[in-house]
Protein backbone atom coordinates (compact mmCIF):
# COMPACT_ATOMS: atom_id res chain seq x y z
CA UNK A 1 -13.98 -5.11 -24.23
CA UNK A 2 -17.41 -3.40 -23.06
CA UNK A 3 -17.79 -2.40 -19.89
CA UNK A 4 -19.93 -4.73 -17.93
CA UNK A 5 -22.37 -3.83 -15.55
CA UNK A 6 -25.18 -5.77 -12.69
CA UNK A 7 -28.56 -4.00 -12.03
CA UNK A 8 -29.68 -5.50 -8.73
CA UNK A 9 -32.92 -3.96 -8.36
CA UNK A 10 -36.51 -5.56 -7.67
CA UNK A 11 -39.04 -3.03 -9.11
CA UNK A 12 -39.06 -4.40 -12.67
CA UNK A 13 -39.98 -1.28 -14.20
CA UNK A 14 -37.28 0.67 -12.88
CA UNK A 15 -34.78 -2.18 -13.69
CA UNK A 16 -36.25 -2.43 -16.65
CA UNK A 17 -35.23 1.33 -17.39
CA UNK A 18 -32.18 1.39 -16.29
CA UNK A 19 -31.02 -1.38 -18.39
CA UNK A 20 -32.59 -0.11 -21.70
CA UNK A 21 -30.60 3.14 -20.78
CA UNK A 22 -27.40 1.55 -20.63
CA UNK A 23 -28.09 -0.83 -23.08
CA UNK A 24 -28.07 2.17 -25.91
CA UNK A 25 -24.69 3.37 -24.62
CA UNK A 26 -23.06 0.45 -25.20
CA UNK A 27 -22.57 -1.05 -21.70
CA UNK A 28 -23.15 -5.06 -21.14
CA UNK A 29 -25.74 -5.55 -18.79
CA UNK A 30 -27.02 -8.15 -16.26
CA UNK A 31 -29.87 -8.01 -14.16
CA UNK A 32 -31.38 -9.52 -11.35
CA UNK A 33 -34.39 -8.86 -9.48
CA UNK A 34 -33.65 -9.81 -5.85
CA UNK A 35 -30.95 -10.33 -3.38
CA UNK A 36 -29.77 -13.54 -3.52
CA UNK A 37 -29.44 -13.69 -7.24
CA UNK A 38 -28.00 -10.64 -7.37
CA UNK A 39 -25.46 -11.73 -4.96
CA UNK A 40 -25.02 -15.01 -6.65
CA UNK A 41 -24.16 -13.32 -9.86
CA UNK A 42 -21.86 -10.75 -8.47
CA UNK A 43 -19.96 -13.53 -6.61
CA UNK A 44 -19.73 -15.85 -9.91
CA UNK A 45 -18.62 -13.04 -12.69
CA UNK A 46 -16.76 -10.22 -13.01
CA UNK A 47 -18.51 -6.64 -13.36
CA UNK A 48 -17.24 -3.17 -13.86
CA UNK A 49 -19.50 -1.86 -11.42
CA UNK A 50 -23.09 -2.80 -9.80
CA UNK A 51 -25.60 -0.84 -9.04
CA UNK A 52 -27.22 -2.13 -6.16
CA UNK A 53 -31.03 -1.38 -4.62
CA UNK A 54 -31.00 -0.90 -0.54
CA UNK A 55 -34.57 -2.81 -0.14
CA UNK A 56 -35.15 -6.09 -1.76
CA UNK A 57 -37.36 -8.81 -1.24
CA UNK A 58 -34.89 -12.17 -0.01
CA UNK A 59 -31.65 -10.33 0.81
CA UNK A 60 -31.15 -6.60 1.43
CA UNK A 61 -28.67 -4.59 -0.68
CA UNK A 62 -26.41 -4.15 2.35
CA UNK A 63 -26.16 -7.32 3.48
CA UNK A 64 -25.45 -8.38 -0.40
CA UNK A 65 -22.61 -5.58 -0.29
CA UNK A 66 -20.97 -7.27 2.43
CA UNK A 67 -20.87 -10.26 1.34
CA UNK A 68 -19.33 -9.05 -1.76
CA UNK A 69 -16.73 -6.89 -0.27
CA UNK A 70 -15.55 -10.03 1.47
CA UNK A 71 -14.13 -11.63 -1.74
CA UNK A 72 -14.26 -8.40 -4.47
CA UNK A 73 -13.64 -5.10 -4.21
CA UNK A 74 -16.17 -4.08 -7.56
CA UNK A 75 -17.52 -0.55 -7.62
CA UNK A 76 -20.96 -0.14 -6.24
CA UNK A 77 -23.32 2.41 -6.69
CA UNK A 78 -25.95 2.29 -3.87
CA UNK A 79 -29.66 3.02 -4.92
CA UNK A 80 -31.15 4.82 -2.07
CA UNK A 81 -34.69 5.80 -1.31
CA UNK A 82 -35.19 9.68 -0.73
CA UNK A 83 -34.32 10.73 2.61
CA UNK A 84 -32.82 7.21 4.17
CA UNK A 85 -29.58 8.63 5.21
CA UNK A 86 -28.64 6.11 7.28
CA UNK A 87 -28.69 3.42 4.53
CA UNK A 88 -26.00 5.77 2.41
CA UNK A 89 -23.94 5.72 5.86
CA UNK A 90 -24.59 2.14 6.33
CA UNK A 91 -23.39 1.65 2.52
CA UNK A 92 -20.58 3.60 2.73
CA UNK A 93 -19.33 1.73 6.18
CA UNK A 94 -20.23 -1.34 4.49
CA UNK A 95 -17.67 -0.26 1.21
CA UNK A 96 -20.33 1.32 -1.25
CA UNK A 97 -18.55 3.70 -3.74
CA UNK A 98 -21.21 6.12 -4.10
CA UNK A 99 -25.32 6.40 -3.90
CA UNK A 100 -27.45 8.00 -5.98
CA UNK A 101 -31.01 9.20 -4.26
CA UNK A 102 -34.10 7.67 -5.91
CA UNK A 103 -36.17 9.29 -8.40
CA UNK A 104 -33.25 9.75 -10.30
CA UNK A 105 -32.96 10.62 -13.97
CA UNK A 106 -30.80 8.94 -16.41
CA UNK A 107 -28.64 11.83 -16.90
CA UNK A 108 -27.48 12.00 -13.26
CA UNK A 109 -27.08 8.13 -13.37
CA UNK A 110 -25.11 8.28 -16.71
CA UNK A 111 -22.99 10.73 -15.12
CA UNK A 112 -22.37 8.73 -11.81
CA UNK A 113 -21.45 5.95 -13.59
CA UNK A 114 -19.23 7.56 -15.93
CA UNK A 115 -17.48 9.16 -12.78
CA UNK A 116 -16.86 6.00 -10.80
CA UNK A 117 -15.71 4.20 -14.39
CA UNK A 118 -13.24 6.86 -14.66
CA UNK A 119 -11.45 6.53 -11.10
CA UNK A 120 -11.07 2.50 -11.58
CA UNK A 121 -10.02 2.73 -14.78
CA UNK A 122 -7.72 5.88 -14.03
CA UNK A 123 -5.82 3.96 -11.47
CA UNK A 124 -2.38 2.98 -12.79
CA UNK A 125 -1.60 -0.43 -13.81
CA UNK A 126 2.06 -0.39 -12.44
CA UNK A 127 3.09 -0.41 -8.50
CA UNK A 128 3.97 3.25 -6.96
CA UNK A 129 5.86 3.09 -3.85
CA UNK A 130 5.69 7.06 -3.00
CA UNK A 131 6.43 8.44 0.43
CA UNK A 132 7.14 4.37 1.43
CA UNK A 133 3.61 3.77 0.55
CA UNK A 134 3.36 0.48 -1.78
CA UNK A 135 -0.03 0.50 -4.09
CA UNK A 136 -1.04 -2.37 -5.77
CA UNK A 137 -3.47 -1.17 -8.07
CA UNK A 138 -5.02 -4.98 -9.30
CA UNK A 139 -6.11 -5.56 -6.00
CA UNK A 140 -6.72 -2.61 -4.44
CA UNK A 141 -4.34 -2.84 -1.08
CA UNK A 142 -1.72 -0.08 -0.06
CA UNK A 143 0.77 -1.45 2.34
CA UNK A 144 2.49 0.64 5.16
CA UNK A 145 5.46 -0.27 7.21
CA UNK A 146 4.74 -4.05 6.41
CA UNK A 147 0.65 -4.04 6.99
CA UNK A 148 -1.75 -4.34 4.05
CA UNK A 149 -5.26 -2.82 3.60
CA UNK A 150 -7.46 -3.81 1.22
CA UNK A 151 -9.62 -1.15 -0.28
CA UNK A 152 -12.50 -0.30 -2.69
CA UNK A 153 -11.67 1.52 -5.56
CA UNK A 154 -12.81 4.57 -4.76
CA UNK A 155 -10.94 4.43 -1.26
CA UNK A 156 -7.36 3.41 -3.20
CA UNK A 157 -7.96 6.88 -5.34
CA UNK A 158 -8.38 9.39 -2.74
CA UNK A 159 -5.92 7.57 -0.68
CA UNK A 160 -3.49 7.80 -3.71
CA UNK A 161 -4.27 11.42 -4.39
CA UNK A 162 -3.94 12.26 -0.49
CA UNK A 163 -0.28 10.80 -0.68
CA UNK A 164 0.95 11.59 -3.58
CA UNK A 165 0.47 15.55 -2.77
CA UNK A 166 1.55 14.26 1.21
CA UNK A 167 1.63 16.95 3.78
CA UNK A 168 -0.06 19.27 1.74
CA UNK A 169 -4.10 20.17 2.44
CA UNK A 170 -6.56 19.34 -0.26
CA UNK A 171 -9.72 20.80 0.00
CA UNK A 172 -12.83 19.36 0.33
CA UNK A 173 -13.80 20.66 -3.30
CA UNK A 174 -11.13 19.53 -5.05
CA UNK A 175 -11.39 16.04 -3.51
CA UNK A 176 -14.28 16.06 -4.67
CA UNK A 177 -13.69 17.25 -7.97
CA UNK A 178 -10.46 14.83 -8.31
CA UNK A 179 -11.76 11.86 -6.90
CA UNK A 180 -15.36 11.77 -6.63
CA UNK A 181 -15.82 13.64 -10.00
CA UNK A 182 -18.89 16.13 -8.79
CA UNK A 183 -19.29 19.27 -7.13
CA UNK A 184 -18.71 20.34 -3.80
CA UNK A 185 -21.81 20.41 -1.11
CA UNK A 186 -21.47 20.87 2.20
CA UNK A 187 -24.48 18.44 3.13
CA UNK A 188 -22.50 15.83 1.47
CA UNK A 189 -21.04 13.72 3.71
CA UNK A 190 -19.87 11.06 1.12
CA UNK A 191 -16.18 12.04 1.25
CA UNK A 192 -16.01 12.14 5.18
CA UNK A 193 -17.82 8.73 5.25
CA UNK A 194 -14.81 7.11 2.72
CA UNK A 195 -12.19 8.87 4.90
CA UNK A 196 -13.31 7.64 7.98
CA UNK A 197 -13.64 3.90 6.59
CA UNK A 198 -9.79 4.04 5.08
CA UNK A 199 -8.89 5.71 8.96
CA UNK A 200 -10.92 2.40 10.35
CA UNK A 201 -9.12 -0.04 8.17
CA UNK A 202 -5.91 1.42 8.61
CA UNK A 203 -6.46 1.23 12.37
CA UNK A 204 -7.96 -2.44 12.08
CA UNK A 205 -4.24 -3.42 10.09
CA UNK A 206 -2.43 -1.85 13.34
CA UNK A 207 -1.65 1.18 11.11
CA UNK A 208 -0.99 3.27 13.86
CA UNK A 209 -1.53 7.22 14.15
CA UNK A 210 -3.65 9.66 12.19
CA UNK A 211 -2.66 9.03 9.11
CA UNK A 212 -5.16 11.34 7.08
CA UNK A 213 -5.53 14.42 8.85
CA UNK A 214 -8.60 16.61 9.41
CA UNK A 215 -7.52 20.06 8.87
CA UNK A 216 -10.71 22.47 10.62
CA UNK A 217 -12.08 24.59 7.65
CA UNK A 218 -9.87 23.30 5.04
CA UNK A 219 -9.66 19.67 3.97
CA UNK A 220 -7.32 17.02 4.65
CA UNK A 221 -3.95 16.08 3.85
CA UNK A 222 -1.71 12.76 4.53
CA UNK A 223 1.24 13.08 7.23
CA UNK A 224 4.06 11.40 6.10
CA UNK A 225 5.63 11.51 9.30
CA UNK A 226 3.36 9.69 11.10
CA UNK A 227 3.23 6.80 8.54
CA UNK A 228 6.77 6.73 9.02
């Protein structure tokens, strides 16, 4: 089945690009040129990903994000303007996968999109239950001690990789490496951002405790014992 994928993204030319791009490697591809379609479409089919434009005429990318994350937990790759960090911190609160800073070339894009494919499709189809961690990999939630969090892709993967090696400390690089499928940089704070939004959900579930640790100069690592 080809993979299937929504360009959100008003400026006709550039959506226009991107879909001829994707187009010639095979990908299905919808488009829509504002908000609320956009949003209408990604609430009435089912896409491998979407790559989603911050500012839009109608309805803003983040406000279409969270609307989506409240029934579908589809990859999104955020299309941000040069130098608007707070939209990529705003989109990766909101449960954006990744962003890509605009101009972009199609390489980059191809490769970002090939990453992100890779980590849902990676996942495993069956249930794990290690260190009393349940995963339910078609939906996205982990359960702990009888409370259920709902994820985005991206979020189950790192939070699988973190337990599955628990009480161990994984760098920052090869988190990066292993779950976000690019190099290392240490003005990216894309990894922290996901962290800190699987630390809030936890917390919002009455997951008590630091789950995922911050270890100073080295990475972070899952504590077993205080999911216990």
């Amino acid at each position: 089945m080809a993979t299937n994928i929504l360009i959100v993204e008003d400026d006709t030319d550039v959506n226009e690009l991107i879909s001829k791009n994707l187009l010639a490697l095979d990908y299905q591809v919808n488009c829509a040129f504002d908000g609320e379609k956009g949003l209408s479409l990604a609430l009435d089919q089912d896409f491998d990903l979407i790559l989603l434009d911050v500012m839009m005429p109608k309805r803003d990318g983040l406000s279409l994000l969270a609307e989506v994350r409240k029934k579908k937990n589809t990859p999104v790759l955020l299309l941000t303007a040069k130098g608007a960090e707070q939209d990529r911190i705003s989109g990766f609160k909101t449960g954006a996968d990744d962003y890509l800073t605009k101009p972009f070339n199609a390489v980059e894009l191809n490769l970002r999109i090939e990453a992100i494919l890779r980590r849902t499709k990676s996942i495993t189809k069956e249930n794990l239950e290690p260190q009393g961690v349940l995963f339910d990999p078609f939906i996205f939630t982990v359960t702990i001690n009888d409370s259920t969090v709902t994820l985005t892709p991206l979020e189950y993967s790192l939070l699988e990789t973190l337990v599955n090696q628990h009480d161990e400390v994984l760098s920052k690089a090869y988190l990066y490496q292993q779950v976000l499928k690019r190099s290392f940089s240490q003005y990216d704070r894309t990894l922290d951002m996901h962290v800190s939004k699987i630390r809030k959900k936890f917390n919002a579930s009455g997951i008590v405790g630091n789950v995922i640790k911050t270890v100073r100069g080295q990475g972070y690592c899952y504590d077993s014992q205080c999911a216990l």
